[in-house]
Protein backbone atom coordinates (compact mmCIF):
# COMPACT_ATOMS: atom_id res chain seq x y z
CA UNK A 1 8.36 80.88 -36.09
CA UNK A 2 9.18 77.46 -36.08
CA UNK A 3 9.45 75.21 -32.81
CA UNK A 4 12.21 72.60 -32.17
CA UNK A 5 10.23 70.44 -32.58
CA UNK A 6 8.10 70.99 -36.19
CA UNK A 7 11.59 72.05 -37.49
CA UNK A 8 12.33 68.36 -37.48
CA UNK A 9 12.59 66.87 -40.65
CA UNK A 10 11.91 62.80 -39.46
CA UNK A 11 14.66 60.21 -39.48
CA UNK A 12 14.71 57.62 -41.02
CA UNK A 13 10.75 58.67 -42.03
CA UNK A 14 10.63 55.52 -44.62
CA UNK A 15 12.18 52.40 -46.42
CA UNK A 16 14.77 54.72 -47.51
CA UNK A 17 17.11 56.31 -44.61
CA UNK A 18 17.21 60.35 -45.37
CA UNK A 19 20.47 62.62 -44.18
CA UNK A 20 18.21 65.62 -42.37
CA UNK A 21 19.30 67.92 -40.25
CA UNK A 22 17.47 70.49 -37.96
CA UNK A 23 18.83 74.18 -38.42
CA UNK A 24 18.27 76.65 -36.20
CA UNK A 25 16.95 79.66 -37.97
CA UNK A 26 16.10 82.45 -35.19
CA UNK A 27 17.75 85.26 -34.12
CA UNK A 28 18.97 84.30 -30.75
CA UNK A 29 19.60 87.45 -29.95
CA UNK A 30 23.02 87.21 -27.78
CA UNK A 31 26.01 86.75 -29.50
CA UNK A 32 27.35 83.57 -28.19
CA UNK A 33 23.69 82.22 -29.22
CA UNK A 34 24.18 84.16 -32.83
CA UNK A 35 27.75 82.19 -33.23
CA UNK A 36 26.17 79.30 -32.31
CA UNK A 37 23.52 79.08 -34.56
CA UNK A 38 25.42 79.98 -37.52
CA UNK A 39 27.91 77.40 -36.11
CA UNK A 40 24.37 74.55 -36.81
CA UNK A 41 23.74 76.08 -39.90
CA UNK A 42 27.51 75.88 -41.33
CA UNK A 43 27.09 72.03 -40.01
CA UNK A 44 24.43 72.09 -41.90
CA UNK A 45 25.96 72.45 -44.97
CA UNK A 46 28.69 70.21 -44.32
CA UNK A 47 26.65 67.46 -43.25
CA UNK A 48 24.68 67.92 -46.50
CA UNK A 49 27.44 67.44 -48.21
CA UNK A 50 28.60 64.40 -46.66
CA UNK A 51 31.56 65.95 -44.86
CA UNK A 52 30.59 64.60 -41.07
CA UNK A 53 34.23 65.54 -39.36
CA UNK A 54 33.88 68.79 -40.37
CA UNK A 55 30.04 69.13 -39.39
CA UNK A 56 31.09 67.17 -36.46
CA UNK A 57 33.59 69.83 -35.50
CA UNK A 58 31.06 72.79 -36.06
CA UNK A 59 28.59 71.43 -33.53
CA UNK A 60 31.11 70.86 -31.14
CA UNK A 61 31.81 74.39 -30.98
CA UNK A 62 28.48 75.69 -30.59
CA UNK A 63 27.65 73.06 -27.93
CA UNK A 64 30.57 74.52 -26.56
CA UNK A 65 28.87 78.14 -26.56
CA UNK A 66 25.45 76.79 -26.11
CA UNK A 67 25.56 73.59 -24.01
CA UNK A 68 21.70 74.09 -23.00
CA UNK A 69 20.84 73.88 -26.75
CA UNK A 70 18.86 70.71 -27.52
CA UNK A 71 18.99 71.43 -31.17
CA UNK A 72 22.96 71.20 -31.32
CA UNK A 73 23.07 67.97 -29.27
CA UNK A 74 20.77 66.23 -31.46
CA UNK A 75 22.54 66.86 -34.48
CA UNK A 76 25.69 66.06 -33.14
CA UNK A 77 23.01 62.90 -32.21
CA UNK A 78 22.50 62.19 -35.90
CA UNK A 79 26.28 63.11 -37.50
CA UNK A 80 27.81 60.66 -35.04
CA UNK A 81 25.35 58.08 -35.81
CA UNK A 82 25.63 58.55 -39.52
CA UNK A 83 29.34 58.30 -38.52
CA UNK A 84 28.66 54.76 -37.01
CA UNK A 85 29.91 56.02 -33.82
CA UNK A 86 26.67 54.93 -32.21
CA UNK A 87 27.55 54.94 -28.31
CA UNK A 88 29.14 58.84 -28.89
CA UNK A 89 25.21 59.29 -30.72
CA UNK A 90 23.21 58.22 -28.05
CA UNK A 91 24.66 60.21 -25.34
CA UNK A 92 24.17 63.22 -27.45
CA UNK A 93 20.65 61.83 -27.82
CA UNK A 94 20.24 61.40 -24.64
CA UNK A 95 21.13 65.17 -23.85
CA UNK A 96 18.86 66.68 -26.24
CA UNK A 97 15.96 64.51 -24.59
CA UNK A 98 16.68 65.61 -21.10
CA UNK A 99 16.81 69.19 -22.00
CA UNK A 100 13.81 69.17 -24.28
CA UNK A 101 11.73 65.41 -23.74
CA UNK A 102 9.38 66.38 -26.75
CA UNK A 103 11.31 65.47 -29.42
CA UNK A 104 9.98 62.72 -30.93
CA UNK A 105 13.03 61.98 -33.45
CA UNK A 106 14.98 62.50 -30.73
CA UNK A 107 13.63 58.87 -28.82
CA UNK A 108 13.54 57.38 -32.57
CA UNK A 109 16.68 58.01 -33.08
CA UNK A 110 18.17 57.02 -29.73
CA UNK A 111 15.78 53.72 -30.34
CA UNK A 112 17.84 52.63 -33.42
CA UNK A 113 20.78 53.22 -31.94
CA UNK A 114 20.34 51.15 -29.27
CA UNK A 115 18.51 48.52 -31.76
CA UNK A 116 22.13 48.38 -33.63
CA UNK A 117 23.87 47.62 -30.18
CA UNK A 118 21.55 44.49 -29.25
CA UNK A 119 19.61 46.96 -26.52
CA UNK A 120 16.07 45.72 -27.67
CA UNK A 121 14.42 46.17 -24.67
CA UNK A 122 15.69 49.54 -24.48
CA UNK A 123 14.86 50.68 -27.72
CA UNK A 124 11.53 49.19 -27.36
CA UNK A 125 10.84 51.99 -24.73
CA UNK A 126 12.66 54.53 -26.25
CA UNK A 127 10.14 53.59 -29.58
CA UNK A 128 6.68 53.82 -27.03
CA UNK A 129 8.28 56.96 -25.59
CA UNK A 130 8.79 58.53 -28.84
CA UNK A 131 5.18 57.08 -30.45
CA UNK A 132 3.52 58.85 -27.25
CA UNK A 133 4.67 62.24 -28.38
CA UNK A 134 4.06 61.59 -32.02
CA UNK A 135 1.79 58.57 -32.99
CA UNK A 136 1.42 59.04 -36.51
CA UNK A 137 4.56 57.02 -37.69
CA UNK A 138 3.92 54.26 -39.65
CA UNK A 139 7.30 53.30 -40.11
CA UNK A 140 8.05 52.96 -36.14
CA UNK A 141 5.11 50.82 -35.55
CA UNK A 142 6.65 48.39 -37.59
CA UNK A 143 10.17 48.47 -36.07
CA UNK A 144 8.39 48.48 -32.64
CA UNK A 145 6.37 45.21 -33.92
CA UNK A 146 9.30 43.62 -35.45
CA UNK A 147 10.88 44.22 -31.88
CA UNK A 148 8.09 42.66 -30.05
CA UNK A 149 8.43 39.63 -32.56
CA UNK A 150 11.97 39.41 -31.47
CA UNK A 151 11.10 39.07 -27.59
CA UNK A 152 8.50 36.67 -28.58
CA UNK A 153 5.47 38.26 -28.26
CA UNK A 154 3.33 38.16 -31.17
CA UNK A 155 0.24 39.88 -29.46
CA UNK A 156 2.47 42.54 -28.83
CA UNK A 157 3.56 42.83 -32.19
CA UNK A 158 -0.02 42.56 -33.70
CA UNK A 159 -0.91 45.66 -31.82
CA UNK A 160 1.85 47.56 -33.05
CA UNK A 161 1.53 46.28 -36.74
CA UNK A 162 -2.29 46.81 -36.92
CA UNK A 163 -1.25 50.52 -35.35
CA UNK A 164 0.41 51.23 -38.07
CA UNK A 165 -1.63 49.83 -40.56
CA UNK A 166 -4.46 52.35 -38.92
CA UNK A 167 -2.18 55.31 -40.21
CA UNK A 168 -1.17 54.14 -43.43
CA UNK A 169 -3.30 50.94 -44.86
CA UNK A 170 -1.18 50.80 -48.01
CA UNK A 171 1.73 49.44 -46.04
CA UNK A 172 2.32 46.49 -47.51
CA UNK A 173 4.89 44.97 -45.28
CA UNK A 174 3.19 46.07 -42.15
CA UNK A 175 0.32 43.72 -43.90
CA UNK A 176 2.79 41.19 -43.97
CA UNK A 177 4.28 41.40 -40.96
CA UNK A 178 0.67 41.01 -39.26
CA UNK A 179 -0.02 38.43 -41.02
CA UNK A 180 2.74 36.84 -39.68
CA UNK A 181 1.85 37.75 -36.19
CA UNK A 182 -1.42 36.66 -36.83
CA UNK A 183 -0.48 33.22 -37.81
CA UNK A 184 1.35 32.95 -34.89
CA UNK A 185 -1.12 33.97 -32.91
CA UNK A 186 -3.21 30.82 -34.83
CA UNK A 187 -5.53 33.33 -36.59
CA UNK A 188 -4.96 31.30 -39.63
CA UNK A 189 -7.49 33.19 -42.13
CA UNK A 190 -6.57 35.97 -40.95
CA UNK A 191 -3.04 35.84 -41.29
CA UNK A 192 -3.82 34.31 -45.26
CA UNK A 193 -5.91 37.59 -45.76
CA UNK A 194 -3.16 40.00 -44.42
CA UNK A 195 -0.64 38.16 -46.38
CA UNK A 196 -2.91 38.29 -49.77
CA UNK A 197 -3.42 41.78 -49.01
CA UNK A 198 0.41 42.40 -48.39
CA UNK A 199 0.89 40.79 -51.79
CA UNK A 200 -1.32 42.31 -53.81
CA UNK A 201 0.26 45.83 -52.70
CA UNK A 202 3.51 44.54 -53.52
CA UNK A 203 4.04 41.32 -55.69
CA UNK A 204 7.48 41.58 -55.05
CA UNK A 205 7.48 40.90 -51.33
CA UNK A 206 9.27 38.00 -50.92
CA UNK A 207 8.51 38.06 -47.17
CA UNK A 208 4.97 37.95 -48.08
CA UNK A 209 4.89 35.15 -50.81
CA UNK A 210 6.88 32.88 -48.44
CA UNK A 211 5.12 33.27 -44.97
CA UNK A 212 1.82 33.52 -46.92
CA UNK A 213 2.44 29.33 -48.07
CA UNK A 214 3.48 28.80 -44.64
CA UNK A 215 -0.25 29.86 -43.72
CA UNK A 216 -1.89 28.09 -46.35
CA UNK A 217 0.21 24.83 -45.14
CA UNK A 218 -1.11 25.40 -42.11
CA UNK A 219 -4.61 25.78 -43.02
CA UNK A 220 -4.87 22.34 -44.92
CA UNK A 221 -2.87 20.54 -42.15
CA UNK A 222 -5.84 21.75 -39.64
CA UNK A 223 -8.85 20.48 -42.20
CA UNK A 224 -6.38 17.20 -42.61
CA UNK A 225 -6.41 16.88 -38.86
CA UNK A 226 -10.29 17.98 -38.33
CA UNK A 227 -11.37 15.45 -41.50
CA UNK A 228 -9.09 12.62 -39.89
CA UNK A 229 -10.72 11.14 -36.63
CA UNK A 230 -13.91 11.23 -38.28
CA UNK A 231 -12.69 8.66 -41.05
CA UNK A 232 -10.73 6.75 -38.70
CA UNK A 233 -14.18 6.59 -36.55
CA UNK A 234 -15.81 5.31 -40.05
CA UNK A 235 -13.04 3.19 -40.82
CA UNK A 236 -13.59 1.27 -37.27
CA UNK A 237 -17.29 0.89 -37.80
CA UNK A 238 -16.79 -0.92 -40.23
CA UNK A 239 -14.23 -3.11 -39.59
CA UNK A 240 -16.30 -4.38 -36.52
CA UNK A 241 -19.16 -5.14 -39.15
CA UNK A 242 -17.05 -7.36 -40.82
């Protein structure tokens, strides 16, 4: 019998946002809670098929039967954000996190929504509040690092980015993004290496290719600076010879 929870099917879960929705597939036993569960699953199918006022409409009336159901109010969560009616989403988000916290997609999603309003520092915690419940995404790692880059904290976003590189070590803009941090952080070879590595993952990284000259600028502009006082030093010897 599945949970809330591992009936979740993760959004976005990669590069490529996914339309997922979480039925509910018990027997509820009463028959407000059968209606509303074959309300979700009608929602379902409508939302599948890219009709989100109808789906929208659906949920409604089972959150109307079923107000207690977390289930129903994150859907509604996800068809009003896929509706771009983003506040509308995160109060429904909000709901399904205060009346079951263990969500995980739940705090994701509430995290981009907030992300698409300008809320950084509030999606920031809603990202480290989902990651603590699941800590195996990749993908939010690197939206919490990006987010740390935003505020200006590289070390910050380091952390995060070497996180996810810990879970999946093929990421090759999570490579690049450290690298990035790293250079910032004026771990100069070590931001060339991450870059190099980004790149040879995926040649067609753009992000990669450009930060990765950056570095490499950077790198002979410290040997320029470390080789010059020691041939101005020469150069004065030997003008007092003279």
């Amino acid at each position: 019998m599945n949970t809330v929870q591992d009936s979740l099917i993760l959004f976005p879960r990669s590069r490529r946002s996914q339309r997922v929705f979480v039925p509910i597939t018990r027997d509820l036993g009463e028959r407000s809670k059968k209606r509303a569960a074959a309300f979700n699953n009608a929602a379902a199918e409508r939302f599948q098929s890219g009709d989100l006022a109808q789906a929208r409409q659906l949920l409604m009336r089972a959150a109307s039967l079923r107000p207690e159901c977390a289930v129903t109010s994150f859907n509604l969560g996800l068809v009003l954000q896929y509706s771009n009616q983003v506040d509308e989403a995160m109060m429904w988000y909000q709901r399904s996190i205060a009346l079951f916290n263990d969500n995980a997609q739940a705090h994701f999603n509430l995290g981009f929504c907030q992300r698409t309003l300008g809320r950084k520092s509030e999606s920031e915690a809603a990202f480290r509040a989902g990651l603590k419940i699941d800590p195996r995404r990749s993908d939010i790692f690197l939206v919490l690092g990006i987010t740390c880059v935003e505020r200006s904290d590289p070390e910050a976003a380091a952390r995060a980015f070497s996180r996810g590189l810990q879970i999946d070590a093929k990421h090759a803009t999570l490579h690049a993004y450290l690298g990035t941090a790293l250079k910032d952080l004026g771990d100069v070879e070590g931001a060339i290496a991450e870059l190099k590595c980004a790149l040879e993952l995926d040649p067609q990284l753009e992000y990669a290719r450009f930060n990765l000259v950056r570095a490499l600028q950077v790198r002979r502009a410290q040997m320029d600076a470390t080789l010059a006082p020691a041939d101005g030093k020469s150069t004065g010897v030997g003008d007092g010879g003279i």
